[in-house]
C-alpha atoms as a PDB file:
ATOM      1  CA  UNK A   1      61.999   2.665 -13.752  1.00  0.00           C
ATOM      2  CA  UNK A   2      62.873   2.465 -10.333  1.00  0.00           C
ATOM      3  CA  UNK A   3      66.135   1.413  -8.532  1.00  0.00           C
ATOM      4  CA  UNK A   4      64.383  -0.891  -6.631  1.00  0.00           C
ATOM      5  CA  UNK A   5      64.360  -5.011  -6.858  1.00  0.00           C
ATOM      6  CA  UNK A   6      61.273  -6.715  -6.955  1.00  0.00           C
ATOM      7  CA  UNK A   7      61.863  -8.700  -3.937  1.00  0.00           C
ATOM      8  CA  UNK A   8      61.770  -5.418  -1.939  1.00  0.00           C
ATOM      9  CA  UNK A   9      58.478  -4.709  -3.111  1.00  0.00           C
ATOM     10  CA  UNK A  10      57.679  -8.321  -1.792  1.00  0.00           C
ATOM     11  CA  UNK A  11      58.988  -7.798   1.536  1.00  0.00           C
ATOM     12  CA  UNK A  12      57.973  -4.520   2.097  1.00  0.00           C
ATOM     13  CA  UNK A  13      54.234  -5.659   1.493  1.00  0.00           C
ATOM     14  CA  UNK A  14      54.864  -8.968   3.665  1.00  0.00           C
ATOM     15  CA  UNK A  15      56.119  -6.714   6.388  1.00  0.00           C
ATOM     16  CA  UNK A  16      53.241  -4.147   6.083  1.00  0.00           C
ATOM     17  CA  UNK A  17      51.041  -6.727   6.719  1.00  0.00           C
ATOM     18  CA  UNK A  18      52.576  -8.763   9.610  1.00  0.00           C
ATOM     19  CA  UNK A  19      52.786  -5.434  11.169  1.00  0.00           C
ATOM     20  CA  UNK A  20      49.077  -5.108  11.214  1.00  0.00           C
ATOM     21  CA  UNK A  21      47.863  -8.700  12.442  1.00  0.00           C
ATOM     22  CA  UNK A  22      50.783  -7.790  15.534  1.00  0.00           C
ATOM     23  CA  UNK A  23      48.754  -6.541  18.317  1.00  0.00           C
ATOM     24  CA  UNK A  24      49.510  -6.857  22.053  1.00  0.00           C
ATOM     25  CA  UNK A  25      45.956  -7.868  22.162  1.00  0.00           C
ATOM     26  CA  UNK A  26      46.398 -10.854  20.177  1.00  0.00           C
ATOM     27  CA  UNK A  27      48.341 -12.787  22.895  1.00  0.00           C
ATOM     28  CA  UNK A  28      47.120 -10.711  26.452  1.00  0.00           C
ATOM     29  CA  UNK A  29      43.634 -10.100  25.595  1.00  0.00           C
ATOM     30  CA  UNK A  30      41.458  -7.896  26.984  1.00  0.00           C
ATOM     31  CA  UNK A  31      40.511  -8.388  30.624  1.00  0.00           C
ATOM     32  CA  UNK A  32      36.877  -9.110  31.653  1.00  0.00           C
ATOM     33  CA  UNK A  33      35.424  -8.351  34.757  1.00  0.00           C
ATOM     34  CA  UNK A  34      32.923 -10.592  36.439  1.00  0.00           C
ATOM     35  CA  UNK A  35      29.971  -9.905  38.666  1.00  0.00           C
ATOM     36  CA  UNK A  36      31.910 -10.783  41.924  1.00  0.00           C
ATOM     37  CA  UNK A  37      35.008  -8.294  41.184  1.00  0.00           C
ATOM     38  CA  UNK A  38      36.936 -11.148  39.562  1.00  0.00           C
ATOM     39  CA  UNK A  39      39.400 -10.212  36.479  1.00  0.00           C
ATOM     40  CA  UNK A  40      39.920 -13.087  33.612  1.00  0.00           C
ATOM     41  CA  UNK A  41      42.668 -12.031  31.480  1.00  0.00           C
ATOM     42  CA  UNK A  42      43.205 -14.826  28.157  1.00  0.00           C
ATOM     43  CA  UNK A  43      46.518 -16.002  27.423  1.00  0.00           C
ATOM     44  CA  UNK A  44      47.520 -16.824  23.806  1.00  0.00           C
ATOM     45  CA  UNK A  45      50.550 -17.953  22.213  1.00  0.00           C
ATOM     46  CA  UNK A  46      50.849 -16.769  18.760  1.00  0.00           C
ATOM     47  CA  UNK A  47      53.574 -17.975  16.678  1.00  0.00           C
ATOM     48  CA  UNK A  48      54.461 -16.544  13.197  1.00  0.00           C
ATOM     49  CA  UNK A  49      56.302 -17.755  10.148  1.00  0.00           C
ATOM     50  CA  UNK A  50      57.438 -15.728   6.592  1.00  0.00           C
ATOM     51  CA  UNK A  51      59.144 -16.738   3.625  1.00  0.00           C
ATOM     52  CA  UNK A  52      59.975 -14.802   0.704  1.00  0.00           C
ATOM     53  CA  UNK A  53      61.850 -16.074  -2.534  1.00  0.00           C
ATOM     54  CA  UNK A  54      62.878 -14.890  -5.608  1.00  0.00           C
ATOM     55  CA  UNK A  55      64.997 -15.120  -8.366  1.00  0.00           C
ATOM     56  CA  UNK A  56      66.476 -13.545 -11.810  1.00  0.00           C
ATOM     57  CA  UNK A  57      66.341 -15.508 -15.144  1.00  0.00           C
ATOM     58  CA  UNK A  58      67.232 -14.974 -18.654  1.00  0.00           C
ATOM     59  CA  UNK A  59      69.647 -13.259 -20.034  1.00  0.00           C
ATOM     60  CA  UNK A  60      70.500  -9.243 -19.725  1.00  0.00           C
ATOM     61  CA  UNK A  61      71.285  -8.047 -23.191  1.00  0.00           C
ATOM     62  CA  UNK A  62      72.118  -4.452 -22.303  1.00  0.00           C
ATOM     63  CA  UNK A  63      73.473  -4.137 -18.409  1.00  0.00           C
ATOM     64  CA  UNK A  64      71.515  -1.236 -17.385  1.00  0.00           C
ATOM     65  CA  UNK A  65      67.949  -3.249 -18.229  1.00  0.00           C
ATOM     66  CA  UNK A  66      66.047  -5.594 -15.788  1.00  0.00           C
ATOM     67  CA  UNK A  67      66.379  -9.683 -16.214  1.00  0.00           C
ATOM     68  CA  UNK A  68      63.174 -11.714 -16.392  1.00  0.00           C
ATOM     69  CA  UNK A  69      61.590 -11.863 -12.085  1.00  0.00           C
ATOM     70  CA  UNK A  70      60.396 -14.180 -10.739  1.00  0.00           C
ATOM     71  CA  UNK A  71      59.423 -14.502  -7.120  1.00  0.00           C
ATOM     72  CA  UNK A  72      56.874 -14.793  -4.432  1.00  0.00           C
ATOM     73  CA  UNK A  73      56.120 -14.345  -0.217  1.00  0.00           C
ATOM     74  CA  UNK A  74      53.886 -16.180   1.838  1.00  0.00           C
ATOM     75  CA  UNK A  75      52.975 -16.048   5.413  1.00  0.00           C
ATOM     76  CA  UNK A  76      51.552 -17.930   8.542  1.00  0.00           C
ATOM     77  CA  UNK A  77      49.858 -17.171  11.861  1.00  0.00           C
ATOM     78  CA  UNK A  78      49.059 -19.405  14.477  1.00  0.00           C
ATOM     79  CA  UNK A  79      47.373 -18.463  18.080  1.00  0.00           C
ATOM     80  CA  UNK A  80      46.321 -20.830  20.768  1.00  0.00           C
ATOM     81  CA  UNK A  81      45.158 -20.763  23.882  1.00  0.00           C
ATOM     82  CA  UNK A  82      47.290 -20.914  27.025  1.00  0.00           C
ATOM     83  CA  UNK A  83      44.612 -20.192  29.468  1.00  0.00           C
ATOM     84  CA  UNK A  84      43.119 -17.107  31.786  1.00  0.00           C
ATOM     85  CA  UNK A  85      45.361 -14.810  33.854  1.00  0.00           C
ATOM     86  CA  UNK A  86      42.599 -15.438  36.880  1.00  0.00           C
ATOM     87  CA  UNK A  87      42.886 -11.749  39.494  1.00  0.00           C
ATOM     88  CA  UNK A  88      40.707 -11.879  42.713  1.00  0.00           C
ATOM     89  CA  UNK A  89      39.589 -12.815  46.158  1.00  0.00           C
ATOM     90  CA  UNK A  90      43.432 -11.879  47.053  1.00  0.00           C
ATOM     91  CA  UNK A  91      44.880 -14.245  44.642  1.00  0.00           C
ATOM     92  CA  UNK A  92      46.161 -14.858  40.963  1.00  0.00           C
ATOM     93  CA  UNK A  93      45.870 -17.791  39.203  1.00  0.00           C
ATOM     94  CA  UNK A  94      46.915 -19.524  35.812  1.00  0.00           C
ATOM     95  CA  UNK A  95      44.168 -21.411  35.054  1.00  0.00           C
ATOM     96  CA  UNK A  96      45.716 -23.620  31.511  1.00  0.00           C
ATOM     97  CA  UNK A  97      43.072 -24.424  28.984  1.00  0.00           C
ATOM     98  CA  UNK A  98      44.803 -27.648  28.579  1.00  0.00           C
ATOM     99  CA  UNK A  99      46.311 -29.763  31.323  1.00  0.00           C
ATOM    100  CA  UNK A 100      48.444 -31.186  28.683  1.00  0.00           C
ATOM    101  CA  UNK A 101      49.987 -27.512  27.844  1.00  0.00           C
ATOM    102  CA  UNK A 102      51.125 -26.660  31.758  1.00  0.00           C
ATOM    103  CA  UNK A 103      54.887 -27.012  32.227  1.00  0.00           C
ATOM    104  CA  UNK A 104      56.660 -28.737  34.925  1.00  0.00           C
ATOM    105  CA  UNK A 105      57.290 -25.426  36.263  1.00  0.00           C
ATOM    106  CA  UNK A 106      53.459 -24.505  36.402  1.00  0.00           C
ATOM    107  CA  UNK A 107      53.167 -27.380  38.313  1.00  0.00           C
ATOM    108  CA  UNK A 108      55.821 -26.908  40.776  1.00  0.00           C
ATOM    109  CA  UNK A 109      54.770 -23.544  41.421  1.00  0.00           C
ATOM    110  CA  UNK A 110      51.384 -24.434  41.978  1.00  0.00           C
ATOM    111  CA  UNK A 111      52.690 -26.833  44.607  1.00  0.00           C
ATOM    112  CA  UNK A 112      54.455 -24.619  46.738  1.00  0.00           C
ATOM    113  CA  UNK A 113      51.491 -23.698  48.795  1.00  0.00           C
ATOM    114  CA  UNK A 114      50.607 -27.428  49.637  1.00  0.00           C
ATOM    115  CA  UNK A 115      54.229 -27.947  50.224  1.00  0.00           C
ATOM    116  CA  UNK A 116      54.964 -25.220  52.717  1.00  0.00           C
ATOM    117  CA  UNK A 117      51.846 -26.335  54.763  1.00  0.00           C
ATOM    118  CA  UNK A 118      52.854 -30.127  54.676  1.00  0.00           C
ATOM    119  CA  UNK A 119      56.333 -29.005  56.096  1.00  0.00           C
ATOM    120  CA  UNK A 120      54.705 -26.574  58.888  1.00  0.00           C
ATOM    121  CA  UNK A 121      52.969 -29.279  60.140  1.00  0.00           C
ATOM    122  CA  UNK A 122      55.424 -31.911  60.253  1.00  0.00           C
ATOM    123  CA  UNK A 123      57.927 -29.223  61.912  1.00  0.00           C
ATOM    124  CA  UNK A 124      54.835 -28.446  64.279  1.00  0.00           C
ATOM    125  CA  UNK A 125      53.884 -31.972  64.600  1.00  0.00           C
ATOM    126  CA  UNK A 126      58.133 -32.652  65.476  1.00  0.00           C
ATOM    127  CA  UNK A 127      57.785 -29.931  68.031  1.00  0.00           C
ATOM    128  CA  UNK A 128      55.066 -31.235  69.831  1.00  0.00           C
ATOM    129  CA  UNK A 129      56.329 -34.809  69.576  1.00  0.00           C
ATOM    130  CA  UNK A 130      59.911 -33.524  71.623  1.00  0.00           C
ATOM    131  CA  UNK A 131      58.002 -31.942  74.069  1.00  0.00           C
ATOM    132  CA  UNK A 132      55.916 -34.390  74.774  1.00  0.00           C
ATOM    133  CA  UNK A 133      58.736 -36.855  75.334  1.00  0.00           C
ATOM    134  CA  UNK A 134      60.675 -33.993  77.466  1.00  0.00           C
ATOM    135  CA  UNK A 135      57.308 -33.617  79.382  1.00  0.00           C
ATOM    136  CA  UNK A 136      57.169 -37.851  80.147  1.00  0.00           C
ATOM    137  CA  UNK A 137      61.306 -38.173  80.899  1.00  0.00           C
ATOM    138  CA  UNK A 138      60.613 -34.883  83.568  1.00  0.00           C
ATOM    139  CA  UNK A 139      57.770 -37.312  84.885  1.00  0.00           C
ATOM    140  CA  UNK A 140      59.680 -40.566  85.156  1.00  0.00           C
ATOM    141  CA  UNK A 141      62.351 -38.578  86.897  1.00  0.00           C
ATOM    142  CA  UNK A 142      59.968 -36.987  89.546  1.00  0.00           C
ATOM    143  CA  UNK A 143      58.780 -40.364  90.130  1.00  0.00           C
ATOM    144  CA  UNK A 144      62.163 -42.051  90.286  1.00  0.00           C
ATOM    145  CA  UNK A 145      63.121 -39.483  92.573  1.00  0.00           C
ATOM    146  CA  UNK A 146      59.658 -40.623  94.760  1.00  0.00           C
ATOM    147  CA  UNK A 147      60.574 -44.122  94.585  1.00  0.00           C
ATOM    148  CA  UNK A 148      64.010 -43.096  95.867  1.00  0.00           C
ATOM    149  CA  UNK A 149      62.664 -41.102  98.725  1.00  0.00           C
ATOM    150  CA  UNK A 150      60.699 -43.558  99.556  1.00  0.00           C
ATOM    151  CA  UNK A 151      63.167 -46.040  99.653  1.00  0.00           C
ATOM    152  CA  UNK A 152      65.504 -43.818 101.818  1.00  0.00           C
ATOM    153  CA  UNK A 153      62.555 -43.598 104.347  1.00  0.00           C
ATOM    154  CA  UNK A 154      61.929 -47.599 104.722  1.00  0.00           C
ATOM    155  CA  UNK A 155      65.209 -48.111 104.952  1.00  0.00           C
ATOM    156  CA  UNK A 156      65.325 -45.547 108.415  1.00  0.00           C
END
């Protein structure tokens, strides 16, 4: 007999076999192109969960035998979808499966772009407003300046 306790025997199998459903693949999958140059890459999230038990009952009657074993392993596996890694026409994209699934953050950072071009034109639209209104107080001075002129010559 072996030095070994059955529960090893039950992780070491458990362990043998999570090793082999663990593939990079299973959550980056492999890229497809499409006809126009475009790369879709899918996104997965895979979560997995083990449990092992076990346990010794009855009694030893020499020390050096085994007790009575008793004990067992089971396993889970679940992948779902994020969404496509989306590489072309200059651009990347996360494109979620699910609306639902998108974090705040995938939001926000999808809204920079529109952001930054709201504030360039308000900051454009600002600077045009000031120098239109710099452009109308030169004028009214010019013509006050007229008016005074004017007034300077009826009054001669």
């Amino acid at each position: 007999m072996t030095n070994e306790h059955p529960i090893q025997g039950l992780m070491s199998t458990a362990m043998q076999n999570i090793k082999e459903m663990v593939d990079v693949n299973t959550i980056v999958g492999d890229a497809v192109q499409a006809p126009d140059g475009t790369v879709i890459i899918p996104i997965s999230k895979v979560g997995f969960g083990f449990v092992a038990t076990g346990m010794e009952y009855g009694q030893k009657i020499n020390p050096p035998s085994d007790a009575m074993f008793g004990g067992g392993s089971g396993g889970g596996v679940s992948i779902k979808p994020v969404g496509f890694l989306v590489v072309g026409q200059g651009q990347i994209k996360l494109l979620p499966v699910d609306g639902a699934t998108a974090t705040p953050i995938d939001k926000l950072l999808e809204m920079i772009p529109e952001l930054v071009d709201k504030v360039n034109c308000k900051i454009q639209k600002s600077k045009e407003e000031k120098q239109a209104k710099k452009e109308q107080q030169e004028q009214e001075k010019q013509e006050a300046s007229k008016d005074q002129i004017v007034k300077s010559v009826d009054v001669e």
